[in-house]
PDB file of N, CA and C in Angstrom:
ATOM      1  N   UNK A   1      -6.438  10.494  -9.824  1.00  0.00           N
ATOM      2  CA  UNK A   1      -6.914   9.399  -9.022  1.00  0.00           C
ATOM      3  C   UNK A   1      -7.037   9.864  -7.572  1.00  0.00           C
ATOM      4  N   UNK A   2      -8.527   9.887  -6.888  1.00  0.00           N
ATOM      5  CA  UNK A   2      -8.407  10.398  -5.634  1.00  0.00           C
ATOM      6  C   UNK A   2      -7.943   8.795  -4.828  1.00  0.00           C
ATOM      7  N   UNK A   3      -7.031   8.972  -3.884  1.00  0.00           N
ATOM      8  CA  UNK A   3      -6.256   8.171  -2.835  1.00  0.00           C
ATOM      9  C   UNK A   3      -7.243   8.291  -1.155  1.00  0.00           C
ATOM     10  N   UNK A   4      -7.553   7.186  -1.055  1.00  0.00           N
ATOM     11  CA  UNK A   4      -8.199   7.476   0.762  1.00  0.00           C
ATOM     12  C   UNK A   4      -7.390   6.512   1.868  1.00  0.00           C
ATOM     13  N   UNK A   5      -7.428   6.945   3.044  1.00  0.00           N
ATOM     14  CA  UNK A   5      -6.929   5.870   3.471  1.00  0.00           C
ATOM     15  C   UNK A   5      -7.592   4.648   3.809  1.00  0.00           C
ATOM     16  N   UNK A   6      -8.775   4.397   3.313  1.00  0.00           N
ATOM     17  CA  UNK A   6      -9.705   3.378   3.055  1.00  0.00           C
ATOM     18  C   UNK A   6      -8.674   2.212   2.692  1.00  0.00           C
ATOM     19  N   UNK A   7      -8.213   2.590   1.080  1.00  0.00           N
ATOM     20  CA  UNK A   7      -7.149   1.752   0.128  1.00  0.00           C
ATOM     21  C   UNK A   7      -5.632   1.240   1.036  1.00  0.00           C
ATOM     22  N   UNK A   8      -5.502   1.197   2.069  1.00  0.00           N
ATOM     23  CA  UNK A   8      -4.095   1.050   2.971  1.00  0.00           C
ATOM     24  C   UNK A   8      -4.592  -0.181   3.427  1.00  0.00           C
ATOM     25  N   UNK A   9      -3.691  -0.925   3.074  1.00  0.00           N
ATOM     26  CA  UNK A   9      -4.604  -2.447   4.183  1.00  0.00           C
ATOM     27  C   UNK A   9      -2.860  -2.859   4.645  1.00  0.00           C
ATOM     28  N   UNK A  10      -3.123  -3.714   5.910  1.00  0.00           N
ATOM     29  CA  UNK A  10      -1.791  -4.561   6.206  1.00  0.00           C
ATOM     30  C   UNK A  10      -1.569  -5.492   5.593  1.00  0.00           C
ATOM     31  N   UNK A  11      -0.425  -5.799   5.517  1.00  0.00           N
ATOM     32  CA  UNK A  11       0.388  -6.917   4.600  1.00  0.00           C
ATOM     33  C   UNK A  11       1.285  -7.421   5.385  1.00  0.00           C
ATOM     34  N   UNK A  12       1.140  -8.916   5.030  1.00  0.00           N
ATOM     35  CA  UNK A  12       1.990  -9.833   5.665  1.00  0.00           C
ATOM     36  C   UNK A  12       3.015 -10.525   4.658  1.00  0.00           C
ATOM     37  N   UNK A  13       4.132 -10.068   3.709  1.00  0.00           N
ATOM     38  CA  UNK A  13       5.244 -10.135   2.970  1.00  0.00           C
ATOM     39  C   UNK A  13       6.444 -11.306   3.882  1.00  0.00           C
ATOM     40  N   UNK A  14       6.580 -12.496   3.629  1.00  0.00           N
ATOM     41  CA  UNK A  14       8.127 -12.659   3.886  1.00  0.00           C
ATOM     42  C   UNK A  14       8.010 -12.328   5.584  1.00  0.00           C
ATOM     43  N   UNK A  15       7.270 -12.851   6.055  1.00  0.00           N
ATOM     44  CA  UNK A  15       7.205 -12.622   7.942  1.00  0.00           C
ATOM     45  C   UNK A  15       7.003 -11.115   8.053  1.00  0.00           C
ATOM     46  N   UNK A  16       7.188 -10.384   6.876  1.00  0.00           N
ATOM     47  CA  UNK A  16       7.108  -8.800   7.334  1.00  0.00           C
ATOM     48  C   UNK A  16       5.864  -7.720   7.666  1.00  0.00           C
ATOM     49  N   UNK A  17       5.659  -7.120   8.141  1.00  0.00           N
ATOM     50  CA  UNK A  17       4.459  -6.607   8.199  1.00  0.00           C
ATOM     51  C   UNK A  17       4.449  -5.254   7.363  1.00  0.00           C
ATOM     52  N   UNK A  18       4.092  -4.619   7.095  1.00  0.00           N
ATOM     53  CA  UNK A  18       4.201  -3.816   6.070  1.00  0.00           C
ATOM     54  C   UNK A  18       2.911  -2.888   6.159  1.00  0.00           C
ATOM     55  N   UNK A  19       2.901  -1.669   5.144  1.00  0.00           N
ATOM     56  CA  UNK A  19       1.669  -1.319   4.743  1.00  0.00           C
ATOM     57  C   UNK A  19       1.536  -0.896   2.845  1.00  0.00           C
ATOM     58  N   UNK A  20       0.323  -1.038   2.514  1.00  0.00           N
ATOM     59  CA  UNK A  20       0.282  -0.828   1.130  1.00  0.00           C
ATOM     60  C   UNK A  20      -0.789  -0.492   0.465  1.00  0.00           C
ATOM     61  N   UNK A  21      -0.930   0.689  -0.426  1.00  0.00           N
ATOM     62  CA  UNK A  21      -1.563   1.093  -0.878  1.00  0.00           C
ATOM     63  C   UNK A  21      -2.332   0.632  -2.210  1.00  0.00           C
ATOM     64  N   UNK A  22      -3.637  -0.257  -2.136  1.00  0.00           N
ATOM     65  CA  UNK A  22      -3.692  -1.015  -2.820  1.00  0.00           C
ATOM     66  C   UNK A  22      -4.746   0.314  -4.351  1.00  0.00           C
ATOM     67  N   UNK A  23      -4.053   0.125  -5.598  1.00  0.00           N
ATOM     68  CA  UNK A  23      -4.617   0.827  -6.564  1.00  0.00           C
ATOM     69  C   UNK A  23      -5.201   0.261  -7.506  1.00  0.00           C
ATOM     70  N   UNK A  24      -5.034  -0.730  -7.378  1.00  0.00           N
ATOM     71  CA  UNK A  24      -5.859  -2.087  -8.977  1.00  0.00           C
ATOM     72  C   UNK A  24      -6.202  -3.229  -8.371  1.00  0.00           C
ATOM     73  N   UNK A  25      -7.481  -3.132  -8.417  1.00  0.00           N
ATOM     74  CA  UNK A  25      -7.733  -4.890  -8.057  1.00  0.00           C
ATOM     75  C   UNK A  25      -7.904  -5.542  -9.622  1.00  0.00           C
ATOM     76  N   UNK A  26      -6.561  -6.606 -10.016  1.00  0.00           N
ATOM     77  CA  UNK A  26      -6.691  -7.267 -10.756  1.00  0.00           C
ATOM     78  C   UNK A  26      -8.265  -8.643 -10.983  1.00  0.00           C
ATOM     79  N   UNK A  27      -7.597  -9.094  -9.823  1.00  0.00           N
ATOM     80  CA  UNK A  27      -8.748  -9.934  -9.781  1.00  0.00           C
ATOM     81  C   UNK A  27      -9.675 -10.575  -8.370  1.00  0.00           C
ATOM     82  N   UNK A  28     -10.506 -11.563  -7.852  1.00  0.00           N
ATOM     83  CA  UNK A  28     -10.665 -11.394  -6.698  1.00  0.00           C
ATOM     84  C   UNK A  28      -9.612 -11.989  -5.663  1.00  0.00           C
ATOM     85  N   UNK A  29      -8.603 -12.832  -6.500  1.00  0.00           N
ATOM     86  CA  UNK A  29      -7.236 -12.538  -5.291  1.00  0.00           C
ATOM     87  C   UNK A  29      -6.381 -11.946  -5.626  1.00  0.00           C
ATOM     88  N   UNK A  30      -6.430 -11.011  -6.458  1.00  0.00           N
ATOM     89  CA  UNK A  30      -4.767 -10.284  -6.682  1.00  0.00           C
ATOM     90  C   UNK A  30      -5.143  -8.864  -7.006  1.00  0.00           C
ATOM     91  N   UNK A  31      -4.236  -7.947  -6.467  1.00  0.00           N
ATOM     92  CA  UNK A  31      -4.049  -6.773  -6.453  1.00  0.00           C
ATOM     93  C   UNK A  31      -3.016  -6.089  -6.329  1.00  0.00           C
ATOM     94  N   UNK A  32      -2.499  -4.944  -6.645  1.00  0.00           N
ATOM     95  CA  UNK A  32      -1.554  -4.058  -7.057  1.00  0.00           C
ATOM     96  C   UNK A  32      -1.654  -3.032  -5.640  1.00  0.00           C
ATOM     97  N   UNK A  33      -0.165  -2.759  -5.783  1.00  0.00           N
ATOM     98  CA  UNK A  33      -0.765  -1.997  -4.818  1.00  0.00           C
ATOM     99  C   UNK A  33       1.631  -1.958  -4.460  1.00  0.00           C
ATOM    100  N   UNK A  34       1.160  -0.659  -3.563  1.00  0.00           N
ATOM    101  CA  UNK A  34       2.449   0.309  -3.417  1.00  0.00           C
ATOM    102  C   UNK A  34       2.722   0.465  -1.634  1.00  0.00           C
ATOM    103  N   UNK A  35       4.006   0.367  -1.403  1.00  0.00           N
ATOM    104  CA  UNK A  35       4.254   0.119  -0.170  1.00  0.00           C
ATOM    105  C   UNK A  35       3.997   1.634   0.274  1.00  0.00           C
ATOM    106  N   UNK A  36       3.779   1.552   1.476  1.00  0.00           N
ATOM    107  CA  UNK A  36       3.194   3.207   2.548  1.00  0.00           C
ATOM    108  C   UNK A  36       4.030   3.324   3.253  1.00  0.00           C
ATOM    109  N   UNK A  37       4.675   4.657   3.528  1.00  0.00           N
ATOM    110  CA  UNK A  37       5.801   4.728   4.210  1.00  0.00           C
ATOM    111  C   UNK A  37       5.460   5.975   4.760  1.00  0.00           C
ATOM    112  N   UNK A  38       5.690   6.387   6.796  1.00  0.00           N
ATOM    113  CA  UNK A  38       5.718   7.299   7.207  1.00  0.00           C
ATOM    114  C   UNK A  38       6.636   8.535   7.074  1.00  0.00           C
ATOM    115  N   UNK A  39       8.292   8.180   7.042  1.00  0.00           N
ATOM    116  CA  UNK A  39       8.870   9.194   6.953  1.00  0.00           C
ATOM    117  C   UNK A  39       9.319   9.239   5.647  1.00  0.00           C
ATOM    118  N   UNK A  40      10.118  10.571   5.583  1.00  0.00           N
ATOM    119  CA  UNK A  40      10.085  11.575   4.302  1.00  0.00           C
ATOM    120  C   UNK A  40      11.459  10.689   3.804  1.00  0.00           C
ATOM    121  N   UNK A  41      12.094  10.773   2.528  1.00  0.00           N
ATOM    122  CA  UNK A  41      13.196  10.078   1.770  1.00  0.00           C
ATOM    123  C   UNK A  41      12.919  10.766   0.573  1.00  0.00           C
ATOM    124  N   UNK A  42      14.016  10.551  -0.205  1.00  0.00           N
ATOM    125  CA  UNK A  42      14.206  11.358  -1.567  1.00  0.00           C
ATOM    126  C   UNK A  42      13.518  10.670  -2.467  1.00  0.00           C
ATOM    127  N   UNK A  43      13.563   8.978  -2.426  1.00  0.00           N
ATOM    128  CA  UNK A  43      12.847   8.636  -3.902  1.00  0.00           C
ATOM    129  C   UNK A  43      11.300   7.758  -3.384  1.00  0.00           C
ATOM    130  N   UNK A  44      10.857   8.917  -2.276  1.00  0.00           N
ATOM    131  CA  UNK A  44       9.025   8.846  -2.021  1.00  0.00           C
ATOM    132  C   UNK A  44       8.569  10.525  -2.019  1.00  0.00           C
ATOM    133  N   UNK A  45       7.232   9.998  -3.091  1.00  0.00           N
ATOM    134  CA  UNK A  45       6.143  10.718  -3.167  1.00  0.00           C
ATOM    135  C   UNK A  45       5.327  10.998  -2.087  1.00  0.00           C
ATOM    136  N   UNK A  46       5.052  12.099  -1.704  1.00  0.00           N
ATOM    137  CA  UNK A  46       4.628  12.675  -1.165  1.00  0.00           C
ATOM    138  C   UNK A  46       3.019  12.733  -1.477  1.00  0.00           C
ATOM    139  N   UNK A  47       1.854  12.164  -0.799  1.00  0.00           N
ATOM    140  CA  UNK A  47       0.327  12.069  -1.075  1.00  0.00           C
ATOM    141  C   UNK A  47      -0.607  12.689   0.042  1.00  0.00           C
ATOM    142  N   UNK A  48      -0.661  14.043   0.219  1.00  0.00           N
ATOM    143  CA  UNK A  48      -1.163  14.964   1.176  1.00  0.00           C
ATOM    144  C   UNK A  48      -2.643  14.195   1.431  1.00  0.00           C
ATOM    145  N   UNK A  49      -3.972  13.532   0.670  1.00  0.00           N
ATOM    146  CA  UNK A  49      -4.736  13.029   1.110  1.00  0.00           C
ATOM    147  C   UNK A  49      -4.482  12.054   2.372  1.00  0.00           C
ATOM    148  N   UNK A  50      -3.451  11.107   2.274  1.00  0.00           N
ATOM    149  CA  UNK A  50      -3.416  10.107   3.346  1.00  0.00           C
ATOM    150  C   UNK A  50      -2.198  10.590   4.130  1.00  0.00           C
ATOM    151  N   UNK A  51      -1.437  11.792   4.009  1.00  0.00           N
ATOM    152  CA  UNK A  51      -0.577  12.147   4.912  1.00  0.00           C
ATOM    153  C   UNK A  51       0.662  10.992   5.251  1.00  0.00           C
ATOM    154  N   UNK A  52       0.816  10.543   3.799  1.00  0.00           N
ATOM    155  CA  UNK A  52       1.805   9.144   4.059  1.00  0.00           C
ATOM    156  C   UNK A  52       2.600   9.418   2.456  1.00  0.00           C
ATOM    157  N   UNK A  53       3.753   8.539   2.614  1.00  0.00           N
ATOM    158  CA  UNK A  53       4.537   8.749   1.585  1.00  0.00           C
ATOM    159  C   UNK A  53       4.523   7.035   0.705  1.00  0.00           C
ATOM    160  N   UNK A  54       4.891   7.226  -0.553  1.00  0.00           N
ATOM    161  CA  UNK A  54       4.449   5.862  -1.191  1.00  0.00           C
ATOM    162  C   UNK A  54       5.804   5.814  -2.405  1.00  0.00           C
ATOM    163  N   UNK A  55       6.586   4.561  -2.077  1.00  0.00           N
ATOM    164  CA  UNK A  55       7.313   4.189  -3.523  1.00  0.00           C
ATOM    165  C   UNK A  55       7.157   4.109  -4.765  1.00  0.00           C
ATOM    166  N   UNK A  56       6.957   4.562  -5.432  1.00  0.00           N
ATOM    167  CA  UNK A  56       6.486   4.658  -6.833  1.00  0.00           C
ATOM    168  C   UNK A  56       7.292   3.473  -7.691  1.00  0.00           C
ATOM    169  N   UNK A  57       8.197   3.163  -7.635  1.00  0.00           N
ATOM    170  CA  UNK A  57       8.931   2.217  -8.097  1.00  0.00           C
ATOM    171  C   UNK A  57       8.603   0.773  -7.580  1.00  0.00           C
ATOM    172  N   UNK A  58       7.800   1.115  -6.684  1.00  0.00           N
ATOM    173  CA  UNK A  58       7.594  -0.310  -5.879  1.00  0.00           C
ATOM    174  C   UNK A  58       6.628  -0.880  -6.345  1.00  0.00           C
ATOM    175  N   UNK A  59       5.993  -0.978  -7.287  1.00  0.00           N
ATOM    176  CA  UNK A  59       5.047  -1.122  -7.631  1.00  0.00           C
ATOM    177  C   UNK A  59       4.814  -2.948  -7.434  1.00  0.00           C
ATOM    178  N   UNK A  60       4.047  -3.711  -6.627  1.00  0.00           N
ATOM    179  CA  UNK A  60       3.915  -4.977  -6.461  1.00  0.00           C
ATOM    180  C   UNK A  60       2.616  -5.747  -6.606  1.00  0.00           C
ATOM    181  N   UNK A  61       2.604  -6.797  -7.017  1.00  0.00           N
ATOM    182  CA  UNK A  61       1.045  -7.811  -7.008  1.00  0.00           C
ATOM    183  C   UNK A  61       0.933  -8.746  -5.464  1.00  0.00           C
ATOM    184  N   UNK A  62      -0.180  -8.322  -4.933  1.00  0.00           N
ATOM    185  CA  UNK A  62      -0.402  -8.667  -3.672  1.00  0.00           C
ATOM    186  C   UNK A  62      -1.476 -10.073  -3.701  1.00  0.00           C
ATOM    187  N   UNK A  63      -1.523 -11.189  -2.710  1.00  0.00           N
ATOM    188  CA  UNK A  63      -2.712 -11.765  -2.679  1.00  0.00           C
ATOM    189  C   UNK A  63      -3.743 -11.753  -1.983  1.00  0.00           C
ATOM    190  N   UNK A  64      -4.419 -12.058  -2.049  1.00  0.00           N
ATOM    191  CA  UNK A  64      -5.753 -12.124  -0.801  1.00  0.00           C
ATOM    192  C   UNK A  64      -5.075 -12.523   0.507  1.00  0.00           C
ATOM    193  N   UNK A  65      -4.690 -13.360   0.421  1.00  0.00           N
ATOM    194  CA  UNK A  65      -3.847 -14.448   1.746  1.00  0.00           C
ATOM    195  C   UNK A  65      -2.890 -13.451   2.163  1.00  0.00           C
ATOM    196  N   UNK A  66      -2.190 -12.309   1.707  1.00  0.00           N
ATOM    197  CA  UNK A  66      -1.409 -11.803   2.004  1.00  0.00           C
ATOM    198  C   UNK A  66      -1.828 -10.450   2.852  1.00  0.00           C
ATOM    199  N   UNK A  67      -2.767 -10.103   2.663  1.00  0.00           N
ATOM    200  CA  UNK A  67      -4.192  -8.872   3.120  1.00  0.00           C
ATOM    201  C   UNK A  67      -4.481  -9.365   4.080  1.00  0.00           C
ATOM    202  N   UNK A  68      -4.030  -8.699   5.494  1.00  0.00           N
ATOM    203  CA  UNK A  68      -4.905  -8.994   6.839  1.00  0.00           C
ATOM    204  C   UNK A  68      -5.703  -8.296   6.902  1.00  0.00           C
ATOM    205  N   UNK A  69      -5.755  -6.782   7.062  1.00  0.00           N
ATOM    206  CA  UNK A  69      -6.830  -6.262   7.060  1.00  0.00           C
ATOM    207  C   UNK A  69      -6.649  -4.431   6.719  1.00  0.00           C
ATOM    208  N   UNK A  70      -7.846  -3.595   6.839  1.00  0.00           N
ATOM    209  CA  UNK A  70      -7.659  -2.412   6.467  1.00  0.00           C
ATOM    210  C   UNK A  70      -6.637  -1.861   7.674  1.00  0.00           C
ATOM    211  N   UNK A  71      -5.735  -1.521   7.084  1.00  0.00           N
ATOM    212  CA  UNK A  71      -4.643   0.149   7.848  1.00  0.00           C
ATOM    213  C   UNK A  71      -5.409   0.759   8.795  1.00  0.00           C
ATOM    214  N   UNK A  72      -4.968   1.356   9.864  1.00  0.00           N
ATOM    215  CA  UNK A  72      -5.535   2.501  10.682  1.00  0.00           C
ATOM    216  C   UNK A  72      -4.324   2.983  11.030  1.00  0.00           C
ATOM    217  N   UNK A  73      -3.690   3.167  10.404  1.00  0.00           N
ATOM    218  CA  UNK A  73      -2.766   4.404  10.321  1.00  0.00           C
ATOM    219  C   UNK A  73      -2.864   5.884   9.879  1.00  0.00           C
TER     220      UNK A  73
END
């Protein structure tokens, strides 16, 4: 699966701001998608295309309403 940072949009979680790597659009409001994380930790993957690290375990369903907009990170 090629990864761009196209797929990184902001997320607004629980007042939190976040970032996430969205990989499945279920439907036109819901999508899948994996939290983005800058620094290095033992249980994140490492994704040299976007130069960012991603939870693999995190795996979450996002909504439209929850999507502000594309990442520029």
């Amino acid at each position: 699966m090629d990864i761009y940072s196209q797929n990184i949009y902001e997320v607004i979680e629980n007042n939190t701001r976040k970032h996430v790597l969205i990989i499945y659009n279920i439907s036109e409001n819901h999508y899948v998608g994996l939290t983005v994380h800058t620094i290095k930790s033992d249980n994140l993957a490492y994704i040299e295309s976007i130069n960012r690290f991603i939870d693999i375990s995190d795996l979450q369903e996002y909504t439209k309403r929850n999507i502000k907009r594309i990442s520029l990170c």
